[in-house]
Each structure stands twice: as C-alpha cells, then as structure tokens.
Protein backbone atom coordinates (compact mmCIF):
# COMPACT_ATOMS: atom_id res chain seq x y z
CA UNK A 1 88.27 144.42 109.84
CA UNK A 2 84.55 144.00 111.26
CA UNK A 3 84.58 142.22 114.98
CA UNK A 4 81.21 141.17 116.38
CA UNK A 5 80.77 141.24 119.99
CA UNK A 6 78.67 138.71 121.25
CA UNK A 7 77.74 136.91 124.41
CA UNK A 8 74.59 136.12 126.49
CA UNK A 9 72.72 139.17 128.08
CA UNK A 10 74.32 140.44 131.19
CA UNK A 11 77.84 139.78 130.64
CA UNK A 12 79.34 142.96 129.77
CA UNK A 13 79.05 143.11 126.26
CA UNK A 14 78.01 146.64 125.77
CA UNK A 15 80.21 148.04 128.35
CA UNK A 16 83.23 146.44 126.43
CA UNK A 17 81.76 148.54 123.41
CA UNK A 18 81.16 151.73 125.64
CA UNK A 19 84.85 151.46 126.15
CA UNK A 20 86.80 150.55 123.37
CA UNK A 21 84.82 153.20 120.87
CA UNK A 22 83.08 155.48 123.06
CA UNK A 23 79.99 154.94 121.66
CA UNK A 24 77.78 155.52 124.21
CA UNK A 25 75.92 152.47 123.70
CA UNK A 26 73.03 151.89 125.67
CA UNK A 27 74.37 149.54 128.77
CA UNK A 28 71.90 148.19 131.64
CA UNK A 29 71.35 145.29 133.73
CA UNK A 30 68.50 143.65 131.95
CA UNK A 31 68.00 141.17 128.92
CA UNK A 32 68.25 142.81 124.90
CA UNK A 33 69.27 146.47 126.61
CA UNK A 34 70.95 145.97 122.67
CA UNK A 35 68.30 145.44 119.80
CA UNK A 36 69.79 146.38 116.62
CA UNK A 37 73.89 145.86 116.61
CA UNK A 38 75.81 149.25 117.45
CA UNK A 39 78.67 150.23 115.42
CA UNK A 40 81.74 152.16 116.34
CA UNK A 41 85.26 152.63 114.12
CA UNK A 42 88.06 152.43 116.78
CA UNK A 43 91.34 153.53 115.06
CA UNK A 44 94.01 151.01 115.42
CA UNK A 45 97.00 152.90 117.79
CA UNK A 46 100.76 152.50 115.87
CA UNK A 47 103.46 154.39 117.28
CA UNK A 48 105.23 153.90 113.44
CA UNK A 49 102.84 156.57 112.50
CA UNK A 50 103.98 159.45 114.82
CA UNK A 51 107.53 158.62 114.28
CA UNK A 52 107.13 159.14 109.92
CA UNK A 53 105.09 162.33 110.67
CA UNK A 54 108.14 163.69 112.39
CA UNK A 55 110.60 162.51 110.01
CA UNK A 56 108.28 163.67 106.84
CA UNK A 57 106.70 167.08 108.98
CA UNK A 58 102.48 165.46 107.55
CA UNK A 59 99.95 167.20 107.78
CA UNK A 60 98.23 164.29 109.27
CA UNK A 61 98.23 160.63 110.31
CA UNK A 62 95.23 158.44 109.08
CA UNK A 63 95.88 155.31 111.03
CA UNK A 64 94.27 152.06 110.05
CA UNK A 65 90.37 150.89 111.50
CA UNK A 66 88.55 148.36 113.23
CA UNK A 67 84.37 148.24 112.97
CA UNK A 68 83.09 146.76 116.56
CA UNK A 69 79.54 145.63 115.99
CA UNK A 70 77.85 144.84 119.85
CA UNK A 71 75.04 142.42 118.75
CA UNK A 72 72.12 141.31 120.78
CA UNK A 73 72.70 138.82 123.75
CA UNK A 74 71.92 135.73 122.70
CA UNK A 75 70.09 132.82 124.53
CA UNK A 76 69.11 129.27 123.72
CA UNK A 77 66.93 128.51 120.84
CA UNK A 78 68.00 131.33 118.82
CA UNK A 79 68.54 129.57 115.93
CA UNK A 80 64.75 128.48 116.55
CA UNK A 81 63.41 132.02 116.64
CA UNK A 82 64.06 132.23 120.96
CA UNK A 83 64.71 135.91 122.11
CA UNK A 84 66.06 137.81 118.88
CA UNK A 85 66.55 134.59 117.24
CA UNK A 86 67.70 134.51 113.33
CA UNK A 87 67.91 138.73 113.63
CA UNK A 88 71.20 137.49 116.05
CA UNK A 89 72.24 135.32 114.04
CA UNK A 90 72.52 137.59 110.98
CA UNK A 91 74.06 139.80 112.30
CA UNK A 92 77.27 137.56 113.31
CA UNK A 93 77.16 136.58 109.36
CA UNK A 94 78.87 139.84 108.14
CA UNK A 95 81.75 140.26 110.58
CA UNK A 96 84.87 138.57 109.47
CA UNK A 97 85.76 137.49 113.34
CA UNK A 98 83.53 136.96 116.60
CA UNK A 99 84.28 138.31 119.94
CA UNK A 100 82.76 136.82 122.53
CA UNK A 101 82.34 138.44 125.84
CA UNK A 102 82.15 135.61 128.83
CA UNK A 103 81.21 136.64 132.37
CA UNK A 104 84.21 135.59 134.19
CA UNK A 105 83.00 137.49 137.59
CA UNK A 106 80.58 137.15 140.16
CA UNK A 107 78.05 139.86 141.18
CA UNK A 108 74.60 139.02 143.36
CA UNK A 109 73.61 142.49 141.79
CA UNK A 110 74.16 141.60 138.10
CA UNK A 111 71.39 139.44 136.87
CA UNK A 112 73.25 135.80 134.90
CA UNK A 113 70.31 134.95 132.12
CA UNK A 114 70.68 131.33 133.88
CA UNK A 115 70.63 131.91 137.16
CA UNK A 116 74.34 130.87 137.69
CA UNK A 117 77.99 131.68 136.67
CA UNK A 118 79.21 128.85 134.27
CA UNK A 119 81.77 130.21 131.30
CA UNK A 120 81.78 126.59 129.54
CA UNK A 121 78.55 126.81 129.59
CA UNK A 122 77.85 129.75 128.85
CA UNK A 123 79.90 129.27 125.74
CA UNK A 124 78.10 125.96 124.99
CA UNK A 125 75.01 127.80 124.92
CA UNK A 126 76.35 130.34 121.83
CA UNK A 127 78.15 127.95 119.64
CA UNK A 128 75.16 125.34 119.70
CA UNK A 129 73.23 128.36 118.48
CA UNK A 130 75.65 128.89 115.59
CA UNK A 131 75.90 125.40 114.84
CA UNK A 132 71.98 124.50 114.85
CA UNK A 133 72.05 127.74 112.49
CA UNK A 134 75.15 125.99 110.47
CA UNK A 135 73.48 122.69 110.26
CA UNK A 136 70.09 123.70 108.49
CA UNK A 137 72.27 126.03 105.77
CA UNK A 138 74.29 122.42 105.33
CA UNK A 139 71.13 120.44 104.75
CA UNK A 140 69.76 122.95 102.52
CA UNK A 141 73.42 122.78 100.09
CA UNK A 142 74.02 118.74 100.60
CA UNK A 143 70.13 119.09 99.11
CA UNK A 144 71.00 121.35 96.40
CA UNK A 145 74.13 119.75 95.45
CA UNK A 146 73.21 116.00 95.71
CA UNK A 147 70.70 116.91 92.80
CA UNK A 148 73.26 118.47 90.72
CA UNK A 149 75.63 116.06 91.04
CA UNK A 150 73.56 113.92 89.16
CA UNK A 151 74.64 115.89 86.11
CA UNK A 152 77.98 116.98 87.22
CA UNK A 153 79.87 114.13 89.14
CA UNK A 154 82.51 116.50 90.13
CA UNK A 155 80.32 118.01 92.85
CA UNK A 156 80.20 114.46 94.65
CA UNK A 157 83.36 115.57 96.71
CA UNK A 158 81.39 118.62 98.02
CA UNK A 159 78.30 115.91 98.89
CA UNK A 160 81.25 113.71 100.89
CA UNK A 161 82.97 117.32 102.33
CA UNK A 162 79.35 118.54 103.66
CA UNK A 163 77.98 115.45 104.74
CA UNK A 164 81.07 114.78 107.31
CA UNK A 165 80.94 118.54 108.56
CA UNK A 166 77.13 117.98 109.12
CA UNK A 167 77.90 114.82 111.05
CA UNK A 168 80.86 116.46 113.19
CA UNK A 169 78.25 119.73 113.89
CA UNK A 170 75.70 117.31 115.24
CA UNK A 171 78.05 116.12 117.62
CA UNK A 172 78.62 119.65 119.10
CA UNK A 173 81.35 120.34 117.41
CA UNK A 174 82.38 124.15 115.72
CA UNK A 175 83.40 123.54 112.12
CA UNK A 176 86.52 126.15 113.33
CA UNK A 177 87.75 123.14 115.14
CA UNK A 178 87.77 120.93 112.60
CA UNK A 179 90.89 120.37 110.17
CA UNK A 180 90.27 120.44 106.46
CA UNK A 181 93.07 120.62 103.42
CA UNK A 182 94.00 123.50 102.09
CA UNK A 183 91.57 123.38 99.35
CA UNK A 184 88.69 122.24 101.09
CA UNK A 185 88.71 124.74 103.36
CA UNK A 186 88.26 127.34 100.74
CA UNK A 187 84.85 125.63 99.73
CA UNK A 188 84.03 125.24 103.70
CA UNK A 189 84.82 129.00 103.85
CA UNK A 190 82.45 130.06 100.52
CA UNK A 191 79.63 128.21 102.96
CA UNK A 192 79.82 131.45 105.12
CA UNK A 193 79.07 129.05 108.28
CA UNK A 194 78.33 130.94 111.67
CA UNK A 195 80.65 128.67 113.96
CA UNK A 196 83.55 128.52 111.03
CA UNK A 197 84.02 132.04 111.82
CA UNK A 198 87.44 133.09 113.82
CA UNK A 199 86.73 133.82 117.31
CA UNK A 200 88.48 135.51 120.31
CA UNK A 201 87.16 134.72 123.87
CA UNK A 202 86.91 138.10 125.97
CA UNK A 203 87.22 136.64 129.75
CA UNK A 204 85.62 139.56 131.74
CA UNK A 205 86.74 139.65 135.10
CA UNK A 206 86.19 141.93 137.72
CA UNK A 207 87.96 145.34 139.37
CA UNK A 208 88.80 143.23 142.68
CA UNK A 209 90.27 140.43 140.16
CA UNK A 210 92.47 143.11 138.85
CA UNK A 211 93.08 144.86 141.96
CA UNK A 212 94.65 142.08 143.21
CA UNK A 213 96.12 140.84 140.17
CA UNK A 214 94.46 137.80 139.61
CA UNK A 215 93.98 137.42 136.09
CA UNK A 216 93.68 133.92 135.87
CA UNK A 217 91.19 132.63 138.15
CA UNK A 218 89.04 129.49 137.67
CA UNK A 219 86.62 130.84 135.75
CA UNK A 220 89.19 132.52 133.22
CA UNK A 221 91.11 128.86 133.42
CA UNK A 222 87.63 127.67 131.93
CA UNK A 223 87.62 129.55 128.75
CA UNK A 224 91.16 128.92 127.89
CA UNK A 225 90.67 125.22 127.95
CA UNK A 226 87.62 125.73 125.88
CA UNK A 227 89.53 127.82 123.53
CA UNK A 228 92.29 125.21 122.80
CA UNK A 229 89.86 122.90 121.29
CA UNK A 230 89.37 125.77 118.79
CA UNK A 231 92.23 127.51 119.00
CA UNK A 232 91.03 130.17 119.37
CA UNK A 233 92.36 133.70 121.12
CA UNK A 234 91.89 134.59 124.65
CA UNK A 235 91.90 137.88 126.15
CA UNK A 236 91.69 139.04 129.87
CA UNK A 237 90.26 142.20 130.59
CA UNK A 238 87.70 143.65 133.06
CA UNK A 239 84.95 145.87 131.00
CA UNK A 240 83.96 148.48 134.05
CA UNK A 241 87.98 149.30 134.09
CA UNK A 242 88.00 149.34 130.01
CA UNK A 243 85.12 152.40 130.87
CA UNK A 244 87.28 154.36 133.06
CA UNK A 245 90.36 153.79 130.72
CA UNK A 246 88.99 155.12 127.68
CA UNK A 247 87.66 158.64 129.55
CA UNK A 248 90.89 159.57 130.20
CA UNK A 249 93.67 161.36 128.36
CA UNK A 250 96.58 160.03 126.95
CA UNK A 251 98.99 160.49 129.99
CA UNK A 252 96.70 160.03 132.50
CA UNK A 253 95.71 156.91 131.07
CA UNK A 254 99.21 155.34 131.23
CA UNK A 255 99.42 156.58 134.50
CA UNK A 256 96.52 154.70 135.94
CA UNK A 257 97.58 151.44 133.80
CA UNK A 258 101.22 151.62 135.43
CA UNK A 259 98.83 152.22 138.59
CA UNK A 260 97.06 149.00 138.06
CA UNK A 261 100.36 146.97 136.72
CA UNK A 262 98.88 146.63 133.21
CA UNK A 263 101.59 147.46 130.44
CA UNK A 264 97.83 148.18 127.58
CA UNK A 265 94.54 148.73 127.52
CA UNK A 266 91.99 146.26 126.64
CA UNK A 267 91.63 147.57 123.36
CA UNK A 268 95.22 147.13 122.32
CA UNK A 269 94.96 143.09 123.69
CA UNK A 270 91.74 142.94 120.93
CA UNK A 271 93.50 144.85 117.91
CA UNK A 272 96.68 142.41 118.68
CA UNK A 273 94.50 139.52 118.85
CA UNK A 274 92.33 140.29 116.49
CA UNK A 275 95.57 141.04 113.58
CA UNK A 276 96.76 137.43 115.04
CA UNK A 277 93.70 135.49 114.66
CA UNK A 278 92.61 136.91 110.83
CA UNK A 279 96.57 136.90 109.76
CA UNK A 280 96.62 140.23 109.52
CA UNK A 281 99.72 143.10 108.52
CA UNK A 282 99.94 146.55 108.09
CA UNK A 283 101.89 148.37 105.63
CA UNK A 284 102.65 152.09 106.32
CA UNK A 285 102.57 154.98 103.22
CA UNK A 286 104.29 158.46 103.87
CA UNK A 287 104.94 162.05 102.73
CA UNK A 288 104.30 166.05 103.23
CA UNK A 289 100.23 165.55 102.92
CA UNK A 290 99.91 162.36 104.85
CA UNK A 291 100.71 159.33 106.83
CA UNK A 292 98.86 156.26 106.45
CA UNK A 293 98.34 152.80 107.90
CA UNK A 294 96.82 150.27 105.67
CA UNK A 295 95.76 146.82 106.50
CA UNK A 296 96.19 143.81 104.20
CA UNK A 297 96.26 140.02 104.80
CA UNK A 298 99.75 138.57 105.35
CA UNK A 299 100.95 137.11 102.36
CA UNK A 300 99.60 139.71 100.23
CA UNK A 301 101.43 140.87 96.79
CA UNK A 302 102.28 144.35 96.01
CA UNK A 303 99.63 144.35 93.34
CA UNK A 304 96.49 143.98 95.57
CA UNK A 305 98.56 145.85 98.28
CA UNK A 306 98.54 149.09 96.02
CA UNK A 307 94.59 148.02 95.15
CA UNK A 308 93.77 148.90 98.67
CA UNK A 309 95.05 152.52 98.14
CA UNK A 310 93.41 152.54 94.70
CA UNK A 311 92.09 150.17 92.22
CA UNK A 312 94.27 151.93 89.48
CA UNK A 313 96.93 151.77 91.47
CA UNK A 314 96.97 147.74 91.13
CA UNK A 315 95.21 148.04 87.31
CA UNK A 316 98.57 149.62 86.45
CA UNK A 317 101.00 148.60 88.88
CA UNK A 318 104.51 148.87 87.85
CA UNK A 319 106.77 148.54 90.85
CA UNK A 320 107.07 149.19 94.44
CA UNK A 321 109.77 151.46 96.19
CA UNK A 322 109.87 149.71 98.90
CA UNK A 323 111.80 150.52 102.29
CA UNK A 324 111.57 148.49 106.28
CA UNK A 325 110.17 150.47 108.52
CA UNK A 326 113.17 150.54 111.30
CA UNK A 327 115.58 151.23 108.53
CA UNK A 328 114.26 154.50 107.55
CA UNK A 329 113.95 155.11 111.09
CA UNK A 330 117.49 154.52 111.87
CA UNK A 331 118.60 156.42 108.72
CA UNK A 332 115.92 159.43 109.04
CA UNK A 333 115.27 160.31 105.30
CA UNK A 334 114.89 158.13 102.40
CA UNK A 335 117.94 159.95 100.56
CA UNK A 336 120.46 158.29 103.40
CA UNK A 337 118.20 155.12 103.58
CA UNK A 338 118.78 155.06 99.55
CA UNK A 339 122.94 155.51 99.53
CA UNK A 340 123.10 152.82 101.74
CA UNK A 341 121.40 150.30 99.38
CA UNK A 342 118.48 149.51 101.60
CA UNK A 343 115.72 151.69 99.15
CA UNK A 344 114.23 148.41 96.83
CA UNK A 345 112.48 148.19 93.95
CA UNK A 346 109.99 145.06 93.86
CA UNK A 347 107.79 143.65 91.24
CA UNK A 348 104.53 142.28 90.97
CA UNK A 349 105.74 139.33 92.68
CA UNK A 350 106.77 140.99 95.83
CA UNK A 351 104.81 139.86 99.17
CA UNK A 352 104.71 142.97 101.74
CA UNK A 353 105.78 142.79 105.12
CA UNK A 354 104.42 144.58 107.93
CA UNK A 355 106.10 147.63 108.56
CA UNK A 356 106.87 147.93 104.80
CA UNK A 357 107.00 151.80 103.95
CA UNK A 358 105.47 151.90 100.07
CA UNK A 359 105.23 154.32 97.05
CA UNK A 360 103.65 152.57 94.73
CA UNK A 361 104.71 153.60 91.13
CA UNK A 362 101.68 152.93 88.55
CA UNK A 363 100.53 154.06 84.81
CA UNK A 364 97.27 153.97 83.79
C-alpha cells in the first residue's frame, strides 16, 4: 500500500512523515523544504502476530507494510507548471491513496503560503490542481477515442462516459465524488485520474488543541464537511505530538498517550483508515521459521491470496488449510483447533477473511 502525503507548504506535511517512519525528513518553515518525494516503509502494528509467535515459538514476525511518500507542497497553478508543477503532480500518480495534510491550527510563527488559515480552501486549492491535471488527460482520450470510434462504434459509450466526467470536473467537482456503475468505474479507474484517487484528510491540529481535548474545533468541523461530499476519511491528529510519540519506547509511549487521553497514535488512525478507505484485509501465515502478515484486497480468492506469497503458489494452488484467527487462539495449537472441526479445507473458490490463518497446499 503506497500513501502520498500531500498538502500546501507549511502545513505539517513533513513532520507527519518525520513521525510516522522516522525518516528524518528534512522539515522547516519555508516553501518546497521537500523537492523530490521521501519514502519511508512503516510496518503495520498487529497484536495477532505476537500472540502466533508465542503459540508457534518463530523465529520472527514479518508484519505487513505501508510506503509513505511526503511529496512537494503544492500551490496554485501546478497543473500549469506553478512552483513544482507537473513534477507534483506525478508524483501523486503512483500512490494508490492520497493523504492530505490540512493546517487545522493557528501559529503567527508558522508562515500559511496564503497569508491566512482557511482548510476549505486550502483543500480547494489541491483538488483544482488535480482536476485541471485530470481534465487535459480527458481531452487528450475523448480525442483519441472519438477518432477510433469511427471504426469501432463500441467505444462511443467511453466518448458519452468521458465527456460527462469532463463536464462534472469543470464544475469543480473530484471524479471520487462522482457515482458511476460498477462497470464504468473500472474504465474511469484504467484513466489513472489524479482526483479519482482515494483520499484521507489529515486535520492537523495543535498541542494546546490536544491539551485541552479539543479535537473538533471549527477548523477540523471544515474538513469533515468537505470530506462528506467525497466521502472520504478523516483523521485528527497533531504532527509536533506524532514527533514526540514516535521517539519513545514502547511503554513509555502508551504512557504518555494514556497521559494525553488518546487510546493510539496517529499512525495507527492512518493504517486503520487507510485499510478502510482501499478495502483492505490481512491474512496471517504461521510456523517454527516465521510469522507473517500479508495484505490483500477484501474479497480476494485463495488463489491470488497464495500468489502474494508466491506466484507458484497460485500457478498450482490446490487447497487452503484454513483456520480463524481467534479460534486457534482460544484452542492454542492447530491439533486441538483440528479435533474440534474448526481446521477447513477450501478450494479455489474460497474468499479469505481477515484474520484467516493459511497454509497454502500447492504442486507445481
């Protein structure tokens, strides 16, 4: 799973990165402190994993991964070469999800690219971008396509499909918001479109915010009515905390959480939103050697389940021995889990569940 983190400069983009993968990312409090994206692997915390280590006695736990990419702030006229312009925008293409940072916080000593605190607009300002961006791609297809429709009057429907999402973008609206059937959206998807990409709205708030508990204030009410239009994910989190969180050790870092009245960390609010928004599951392998998260889409078959392990796993996929999670937890080994019936044996058919402990049996 590759997350983008974007936002305009100065709104605590990097030092979200800083803290969720310890990167070390450059962080200051002028425009494009971030040039070329940053990328950190932040491994995805699931307390399933310590619990089969102790019931198989692994050698080690290889939990499942998220790539955070901190790209460039952005600022208007991007898509027309302003600031870093199309580099920006290129960037966003190859994550599967955006996150986008928005200053919810106000500080005379932290510079606002527009003189002025203003989340909807601020988040006006970065999906226009994308959808200028969105709109010349679309012009460029409906010309493609009109011509070879000529010879192929199947294609009209895409003409009718692209000219409605160009009319909907040039109203200001994301092609995420927009509602498409279930096959049209998987030729709106093969368009790769900037502002059809899944986002999650970071609200950034400050300490005295979450001193005082106030994790809703006006300017966090702002994004989530933006975000219903979209719907989209929200997250509340202050970034300068997120920094001070992530330098400390395990116990001392639920300490100062129960200190602060948070029940998770920042990072744990993104990896749950973030396996919400893309429909997301992870199934869990285990033995002596290792134990292993992987991540799959939900609805997934046991097949292209195994393929993630191995590709000859799913060439010569013959069943799955398949077991819930909590059940072999209750039971403790996979002998008692087995007399009491709850050990299966599934077939190429069978759609894995999260939590789903797997050994895949194959023959190639």
């Amino acid at each position: 799973m590759k997350l983008g983190i974007v936002g305009l400069p100065n709104v605590g983009k990097s030092t979200l990165f800083n803290a969720i993968t310890k990167a070390g990312a450059e962080s200051a409090n002028y425009p494009f402190c971030t040039i070329e994206p940053n990328m950190g692997v932040v491994t995805v915390p699931d307390p399933r994993l310590q619990v089969l280590r102790d019931l198989y006695d692994s050698k080690r736990v290889l939990p499942t991964a998220i790539e955070f990419y901190d790209i460039a702030g952005l600022v208007k006229g991007a898509s027309n070469g302003e600031g870093l312009g199309n580099k920006f925008l290129s960037h966003i293409r190859e994550v599967a999800a955006i996150v986008h940072v928005v200053r919810c916080f106000e500080d005379e000593n932290v510079i606002h690219v527009d003189g002025k605190i203003g989340p909807k607009s601020d988040i006006e300002t970065i999906n226009l971008e994308l959808i200028f961006s969105d709109i010349e791609i679309i012009d460029r297809r409906i010309q493609r396509t009109v011509k070879a429709a000529k010879a192929d009057k199947k294609l009209l429907s895409e003409v009718e499909i692209l000219e409605k999402l160009k009319t909907d973008l040039e109203n200001g609206i994301s092609a995420r918001a927009l509602e498409f059937s279930e096959e049209d959206a998987e030729f709106v998807r093969s368009l790769n479109l900037l502002s059809y990409k899944p986002i999650i709205y970071v609200a950034n708030i400050s300490e005295e915010d979450v001193a005082e508990g106030n994790f809703e204030n006006d300017f966090v009410q702002e994004v989530r009515e933006h975000a219903v239009t979209e719907n989209a994910e929200v997250v509340v989190i202050c970034a300068k905390i997120e920094q001070e969180i992530s330098e400390l050790e395990d116990d001392d870092k639920r300490e100062f959480l129960a200190e602060l009245g948070l029940s998770e960390s920042g990072l744990d609010k993104l990896v749950k939103a973030g396996y919400h928004l893309l429909d997301l599951i992870s199934f869990l392998t285990a033995g002596p050697q290792e134990v292993r998260a992987w991540t799959i889409r939900r609805g997934t078959k046991a097949p292209q389940a195994a393929g993630k392990i191995h590709t000859d796993f799913e060439r010569g996929f013959i069943r799955a021995e398949t077991i819930a999670f909590e059940d072999l937890q209750e039971h403790g080994t996979m002998a008692a889990a087995r007399e009491k019936g709850l050990v299966r044996l599934e077939g190429k058919e069978y759609i894995v569940k999260d939590g789903d402990v797997i050994l895949f049996r194959f023959n190639v």
